[in-house]
Protein backbone atom coordinates (compact mmCIF):
# COMPACT_ATOMS: atom_id res chain seq x y z
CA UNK A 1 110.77 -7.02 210.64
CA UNK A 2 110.35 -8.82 213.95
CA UNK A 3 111.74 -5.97 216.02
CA UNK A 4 109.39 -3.48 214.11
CA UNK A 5 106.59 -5.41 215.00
CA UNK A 6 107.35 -5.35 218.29
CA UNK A 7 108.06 -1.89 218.44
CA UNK A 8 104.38 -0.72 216.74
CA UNK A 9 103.57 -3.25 219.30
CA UNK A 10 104.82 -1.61 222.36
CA UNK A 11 103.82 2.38 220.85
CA UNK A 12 100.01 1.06 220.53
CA UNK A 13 100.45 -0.37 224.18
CA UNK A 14 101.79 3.04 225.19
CA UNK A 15 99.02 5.50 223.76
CA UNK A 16 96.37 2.62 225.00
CA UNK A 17 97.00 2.13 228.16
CA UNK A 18 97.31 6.13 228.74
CA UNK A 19 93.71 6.66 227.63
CA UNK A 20 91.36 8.11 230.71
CA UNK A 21 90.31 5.60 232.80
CA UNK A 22 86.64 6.61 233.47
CA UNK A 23 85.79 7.31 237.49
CA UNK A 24 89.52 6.41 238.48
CA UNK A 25 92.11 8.12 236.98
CA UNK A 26 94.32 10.20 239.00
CA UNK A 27 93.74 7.88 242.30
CA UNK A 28 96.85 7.06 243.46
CA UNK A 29 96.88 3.47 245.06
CA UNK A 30 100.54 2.69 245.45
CA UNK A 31 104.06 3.44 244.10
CA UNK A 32 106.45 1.54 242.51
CA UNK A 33 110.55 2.61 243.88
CA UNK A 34 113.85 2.05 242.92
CA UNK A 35 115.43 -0.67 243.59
CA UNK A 36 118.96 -2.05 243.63
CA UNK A 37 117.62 -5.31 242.69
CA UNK A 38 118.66 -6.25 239.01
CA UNK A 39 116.39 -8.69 237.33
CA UNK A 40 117.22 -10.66 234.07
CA UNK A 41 115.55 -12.40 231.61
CA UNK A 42 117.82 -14.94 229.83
CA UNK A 43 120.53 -13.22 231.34
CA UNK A 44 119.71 -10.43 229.66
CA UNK A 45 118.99 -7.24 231.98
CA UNK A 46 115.51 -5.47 232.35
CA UNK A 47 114.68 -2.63 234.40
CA UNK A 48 113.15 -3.24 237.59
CA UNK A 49 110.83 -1.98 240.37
CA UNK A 50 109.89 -2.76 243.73
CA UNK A 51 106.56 -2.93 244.00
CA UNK A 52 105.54 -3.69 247.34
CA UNK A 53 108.47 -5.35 247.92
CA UNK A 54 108.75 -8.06 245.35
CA UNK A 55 110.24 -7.13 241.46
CA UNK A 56 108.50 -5.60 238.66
CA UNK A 57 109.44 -4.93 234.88
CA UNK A 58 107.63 -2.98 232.24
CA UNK A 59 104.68 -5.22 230.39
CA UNK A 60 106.22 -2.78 227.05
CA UNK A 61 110.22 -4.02 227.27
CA UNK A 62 109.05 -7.27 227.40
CA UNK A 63 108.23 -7.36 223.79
CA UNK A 64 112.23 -7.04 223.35
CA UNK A 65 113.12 -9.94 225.04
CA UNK A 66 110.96 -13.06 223.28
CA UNK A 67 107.20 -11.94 224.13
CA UNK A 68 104.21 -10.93 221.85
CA UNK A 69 102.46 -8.65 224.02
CA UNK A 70 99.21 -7.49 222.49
CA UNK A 71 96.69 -5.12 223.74
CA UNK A 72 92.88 -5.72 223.59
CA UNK A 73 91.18 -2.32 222.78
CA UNK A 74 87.67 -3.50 223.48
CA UNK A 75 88.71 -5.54 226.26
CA UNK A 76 91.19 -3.30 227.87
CA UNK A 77 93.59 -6.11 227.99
CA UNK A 78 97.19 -6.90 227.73
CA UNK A 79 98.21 -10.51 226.77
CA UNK A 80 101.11 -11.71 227.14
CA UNK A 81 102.99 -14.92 225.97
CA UNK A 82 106.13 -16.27 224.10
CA UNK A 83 106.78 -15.71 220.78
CA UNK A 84 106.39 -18.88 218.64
CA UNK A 85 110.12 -20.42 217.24
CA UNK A 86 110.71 -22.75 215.13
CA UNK A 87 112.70 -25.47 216.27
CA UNK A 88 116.41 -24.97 215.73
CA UNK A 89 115.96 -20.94 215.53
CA UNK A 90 117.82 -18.87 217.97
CA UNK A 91 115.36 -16.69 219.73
CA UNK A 92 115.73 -13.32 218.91
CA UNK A 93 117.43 -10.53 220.68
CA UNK A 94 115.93 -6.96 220.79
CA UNK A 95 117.03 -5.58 223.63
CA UNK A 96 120.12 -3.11 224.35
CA UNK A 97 119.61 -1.87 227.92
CA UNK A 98 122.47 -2.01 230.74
CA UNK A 99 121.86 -1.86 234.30
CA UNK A 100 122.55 1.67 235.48
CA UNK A 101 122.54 2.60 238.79
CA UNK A 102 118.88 3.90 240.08
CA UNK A 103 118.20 7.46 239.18
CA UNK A 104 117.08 7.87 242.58
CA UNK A 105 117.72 6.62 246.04
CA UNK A 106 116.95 3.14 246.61
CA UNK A 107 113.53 2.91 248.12
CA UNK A 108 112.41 6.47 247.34
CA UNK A 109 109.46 6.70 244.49
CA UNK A 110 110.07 6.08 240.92
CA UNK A 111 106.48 6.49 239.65
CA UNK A 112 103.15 6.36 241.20
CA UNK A 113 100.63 3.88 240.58
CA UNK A 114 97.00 4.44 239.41
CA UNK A 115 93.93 3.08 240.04
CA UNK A 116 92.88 1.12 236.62
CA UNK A 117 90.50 -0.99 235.17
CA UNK A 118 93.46 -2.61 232.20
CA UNK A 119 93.63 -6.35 233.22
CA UNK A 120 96.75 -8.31 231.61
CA UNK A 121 96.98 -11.79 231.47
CA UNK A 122 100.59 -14.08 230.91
CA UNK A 123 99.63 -17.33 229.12
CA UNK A 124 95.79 -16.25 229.67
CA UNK A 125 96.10 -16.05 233.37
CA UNK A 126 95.09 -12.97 234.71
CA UNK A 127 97.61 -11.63 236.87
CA UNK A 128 98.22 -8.32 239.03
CA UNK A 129 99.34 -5.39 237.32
CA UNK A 130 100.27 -1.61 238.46
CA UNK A 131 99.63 1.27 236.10
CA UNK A 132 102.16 4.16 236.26
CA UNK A 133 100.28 6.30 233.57
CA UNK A 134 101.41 5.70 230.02
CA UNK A 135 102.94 2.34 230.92
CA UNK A 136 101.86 -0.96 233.27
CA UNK A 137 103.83 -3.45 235.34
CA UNK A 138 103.88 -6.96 236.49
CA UNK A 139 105.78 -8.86 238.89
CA UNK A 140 108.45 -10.87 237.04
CA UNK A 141 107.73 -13.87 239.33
CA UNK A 142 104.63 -13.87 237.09
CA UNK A 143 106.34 -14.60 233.82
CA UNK A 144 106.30 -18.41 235.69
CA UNK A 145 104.40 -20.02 232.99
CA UNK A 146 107.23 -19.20 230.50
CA UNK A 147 110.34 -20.95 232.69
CA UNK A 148 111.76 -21.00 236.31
CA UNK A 149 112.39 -17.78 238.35
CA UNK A 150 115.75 -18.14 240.19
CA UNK A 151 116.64 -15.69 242.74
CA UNK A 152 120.95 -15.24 243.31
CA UNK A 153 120.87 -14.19 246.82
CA UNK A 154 124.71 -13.08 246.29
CA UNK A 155 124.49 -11.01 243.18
CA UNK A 156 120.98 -9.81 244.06
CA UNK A 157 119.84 -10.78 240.48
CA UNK A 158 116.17 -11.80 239.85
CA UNK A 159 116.11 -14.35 236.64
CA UNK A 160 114.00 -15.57 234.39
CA UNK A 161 114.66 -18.20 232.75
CA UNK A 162 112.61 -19.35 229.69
CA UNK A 163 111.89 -22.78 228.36
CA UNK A 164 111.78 -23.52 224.33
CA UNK A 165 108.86 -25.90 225.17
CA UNK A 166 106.38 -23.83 227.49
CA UNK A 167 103.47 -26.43 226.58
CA UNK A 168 105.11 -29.23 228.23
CA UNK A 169 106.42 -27.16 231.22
CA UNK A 170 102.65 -25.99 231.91
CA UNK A 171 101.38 -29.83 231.85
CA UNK A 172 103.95 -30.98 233.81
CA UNK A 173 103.56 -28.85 236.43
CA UNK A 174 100.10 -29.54 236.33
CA UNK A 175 100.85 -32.98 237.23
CA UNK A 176 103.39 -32.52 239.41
CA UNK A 177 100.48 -30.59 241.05
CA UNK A 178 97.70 -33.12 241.30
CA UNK A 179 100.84 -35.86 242.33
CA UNK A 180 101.30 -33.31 245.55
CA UNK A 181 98.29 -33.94 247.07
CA UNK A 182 96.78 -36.49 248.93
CA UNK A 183 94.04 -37.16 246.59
CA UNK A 184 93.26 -39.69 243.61
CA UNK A 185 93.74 -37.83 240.53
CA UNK A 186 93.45 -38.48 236.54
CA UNK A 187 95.61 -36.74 234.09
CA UNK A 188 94.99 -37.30 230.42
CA UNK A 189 96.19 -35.84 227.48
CA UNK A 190 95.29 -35.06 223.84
CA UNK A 191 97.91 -33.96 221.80
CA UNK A 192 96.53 -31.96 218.51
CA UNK A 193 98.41 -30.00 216.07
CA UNK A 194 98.73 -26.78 217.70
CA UNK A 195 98.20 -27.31 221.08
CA UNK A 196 97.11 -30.37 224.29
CA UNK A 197 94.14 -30.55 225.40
CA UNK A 198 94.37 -32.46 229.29
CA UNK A 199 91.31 -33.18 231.09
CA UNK A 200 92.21 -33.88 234.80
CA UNK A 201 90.77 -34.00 238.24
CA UNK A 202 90.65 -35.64 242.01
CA UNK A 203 88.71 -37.38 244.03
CA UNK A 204 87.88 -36.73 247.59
CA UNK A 205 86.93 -33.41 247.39
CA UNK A 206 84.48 -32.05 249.59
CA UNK A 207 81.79 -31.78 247.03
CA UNK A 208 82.67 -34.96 244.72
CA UNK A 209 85.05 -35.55 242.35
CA UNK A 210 86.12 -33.17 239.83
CA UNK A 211 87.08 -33.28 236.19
CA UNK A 212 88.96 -30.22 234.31
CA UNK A 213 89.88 -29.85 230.60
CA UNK A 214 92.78 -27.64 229.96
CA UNK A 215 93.82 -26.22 226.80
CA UNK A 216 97.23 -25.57 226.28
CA UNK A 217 98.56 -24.49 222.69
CA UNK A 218 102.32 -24.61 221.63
CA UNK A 219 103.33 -21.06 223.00
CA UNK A 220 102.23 -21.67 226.56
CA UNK A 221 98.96 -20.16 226.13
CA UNK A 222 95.97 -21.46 228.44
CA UNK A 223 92.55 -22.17 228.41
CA UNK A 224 90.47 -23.36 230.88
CA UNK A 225 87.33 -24.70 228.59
CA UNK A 226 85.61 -26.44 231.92
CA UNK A 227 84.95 -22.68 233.14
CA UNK A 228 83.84 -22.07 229.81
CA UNK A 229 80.37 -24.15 230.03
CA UNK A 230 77.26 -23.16 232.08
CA UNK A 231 77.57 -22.96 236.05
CA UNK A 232 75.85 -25.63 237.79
CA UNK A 233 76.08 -25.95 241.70
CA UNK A 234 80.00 -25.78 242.75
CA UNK A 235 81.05 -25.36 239.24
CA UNK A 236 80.92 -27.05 235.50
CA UNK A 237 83.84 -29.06 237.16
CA UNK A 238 81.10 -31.17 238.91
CA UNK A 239 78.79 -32.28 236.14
CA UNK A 240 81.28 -32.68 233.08
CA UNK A 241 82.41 -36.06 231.93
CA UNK A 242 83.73 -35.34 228.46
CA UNK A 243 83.63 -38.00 225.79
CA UNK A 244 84.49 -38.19 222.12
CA UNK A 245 87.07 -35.97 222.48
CA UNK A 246 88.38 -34.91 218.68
CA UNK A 247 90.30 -32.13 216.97
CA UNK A 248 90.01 -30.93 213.66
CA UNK A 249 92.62 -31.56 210.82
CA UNK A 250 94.11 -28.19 211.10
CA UNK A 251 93.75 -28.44 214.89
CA UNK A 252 91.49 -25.06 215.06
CA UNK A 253 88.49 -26.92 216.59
CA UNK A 254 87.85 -29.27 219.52
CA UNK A 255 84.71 -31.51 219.86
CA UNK A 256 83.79 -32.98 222.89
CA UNK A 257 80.37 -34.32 224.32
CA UNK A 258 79.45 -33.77 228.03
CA UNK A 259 76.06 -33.93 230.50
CA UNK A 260 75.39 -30.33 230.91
CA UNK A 261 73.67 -28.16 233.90
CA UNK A 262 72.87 -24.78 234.53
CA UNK A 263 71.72 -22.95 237.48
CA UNK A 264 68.48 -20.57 235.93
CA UNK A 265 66.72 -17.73 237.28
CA UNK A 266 63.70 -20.53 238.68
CA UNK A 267 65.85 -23.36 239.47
CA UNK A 268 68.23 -25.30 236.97
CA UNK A 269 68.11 -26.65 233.73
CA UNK A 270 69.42 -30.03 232.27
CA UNK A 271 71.01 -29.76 228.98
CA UNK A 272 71.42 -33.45 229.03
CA UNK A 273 74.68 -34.90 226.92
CA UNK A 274 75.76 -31.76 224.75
CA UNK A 275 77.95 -31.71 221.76
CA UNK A 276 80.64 -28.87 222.61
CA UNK A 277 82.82 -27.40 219.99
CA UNK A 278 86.19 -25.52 221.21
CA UNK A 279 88.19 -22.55 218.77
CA UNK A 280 91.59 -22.98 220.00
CA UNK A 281 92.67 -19.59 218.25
CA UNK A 282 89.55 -17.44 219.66
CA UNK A 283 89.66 -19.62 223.07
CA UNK A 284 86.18 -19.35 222.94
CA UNK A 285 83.34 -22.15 222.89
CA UNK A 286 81.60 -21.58 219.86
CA UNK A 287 78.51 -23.98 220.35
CA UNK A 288 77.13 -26.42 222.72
CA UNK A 289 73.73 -28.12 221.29
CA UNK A 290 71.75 -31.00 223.27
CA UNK A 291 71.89 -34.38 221.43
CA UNK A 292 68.18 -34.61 221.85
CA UNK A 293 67.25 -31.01 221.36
């Protein structure tokens, strides 16, 4: 059932993402060649592009090799991230391609790439993407949120390989981040029932200290909910000092109150401390009201 899914998946993708892009379409901006460069996920073989260089896969295959990728009609939008296993189940195993040599001469064009306004994002970050007409790439060093990237100079094989736990790689290497620098930091976390919620930041900065909130639910997915709230100045990351911080009992919502600013068309506005509620399946914030309103 799983495969067939994925498959109605990837033929939606398909006619989608060969729909007219208004103003654009037929621009060619690039061109993806052939490479001799395998890359592997799980050390499983995908087929592979260089594109500008560096590798890229089909966004489509990847749905055969442990990713939900969904398109977003309204948003013209490809998401991207792991598919969510139980613990103790084997992850499973779509794909049947082998490496073939390259049906044309290494470095010579393989398909041209298009000018487009389709965005896709891996674990909600947007990333780069190259549309070939009918079907769009990514880098596979973008899959990063998902496991390591390991290049074997010897072999010439680009891996991936995934982690069964993609919320706690994402948080630690958010730490590991903020430990890198030479700044004061805080890092605290919220566990919930389907994903963490971590509000973090420095001190030092040029403009003040900072605090972050970072959403990050059990498939990797993630949310920044700080750029979420009104701009103020350098950024909500300046003003918010989050307090009360409480999920529901099925984990769908996040409360939090906060000061809140916003730059206005005469000046600014002071929302003073703000109740904020957070959907962690829509991503979205679905109110903010003043305590004293």
């Amino acid at each position: 059932m799983k495969k067939f899914l994925s498959a109605v998946l990837s033929f939606v993708l398909l006619l989608c993402l060969a729909l007219p892009v208004c103003g654009v379409q037929g621009d060619v901006v690039g061109y993806a060649l052939y490479t001799e460069i395998v890359a592997e996920i799980n050390e499983k073989p995908i087929a592979s592009y260089n594109v500008d260089g560096r590798t890229a896969i089909m966004v489509q295959d990847l749905a055969q090799y442990g990713f939900e990728v969904v398109w977003n009609q309204e948003a013209r939008a490809t998401n991207i991230w792991m598919q969510e296993v139980e613990q103790g189940q084997d992850m499973e195993d779509g794909t049947e391609f082998v490496p073939q040599p390259p049906e044309g001469a290494v470095g010579t064009i393989a398909y041209p790439i298009y000018a487009s306004d389709i965005k896709v994002y891996v674990a909600g970050e947007e990333k780069e993407s190259f549309n070939i007409g009918g079907h769009v790439m990514i880098y596979l060093s973008d899959l990063a949120a998902f496991g390591d990237v390991i290049w074997h100079q010897e072999e010439q094989i680009a891996e991936l390989k995934t982690t069964d736990d993609p919320k706690s790689l994402a948080l630690n290497r958010l730490e590991e981040d903020l430990k890198s620098s030479s700044l004061s930091y805080q890092f605290t976390c919220y566990p919930g029932p389907k994903g963490t919620l971590v509000v973090y930041g420095q001190g030092g900065t040029p403009h003040g200290s900072t605090c972050m909130m970072l959403y990050v639910d059990n498939r990797g997915q993630q949310t920044r909910i700080d750029l979420l709230l009104p701009n103020y100045g350098f950024g909500a990351q300046y003003y918010l000092q989050p307090e009360g911080i409480t999920f529901d009992e099925s984990g769908d919502l996040i409360t939090f109150t906060t000061p809140i600013k916003e730059t206005v068309e005469n000046g600014e506005k002071d929302w003073g401390n703000t109740l904020c509620t957070f959907h962690t399946g829509t991503k979205e914030l679905v109110s903010m009201v003043p305590e004293f309103s």
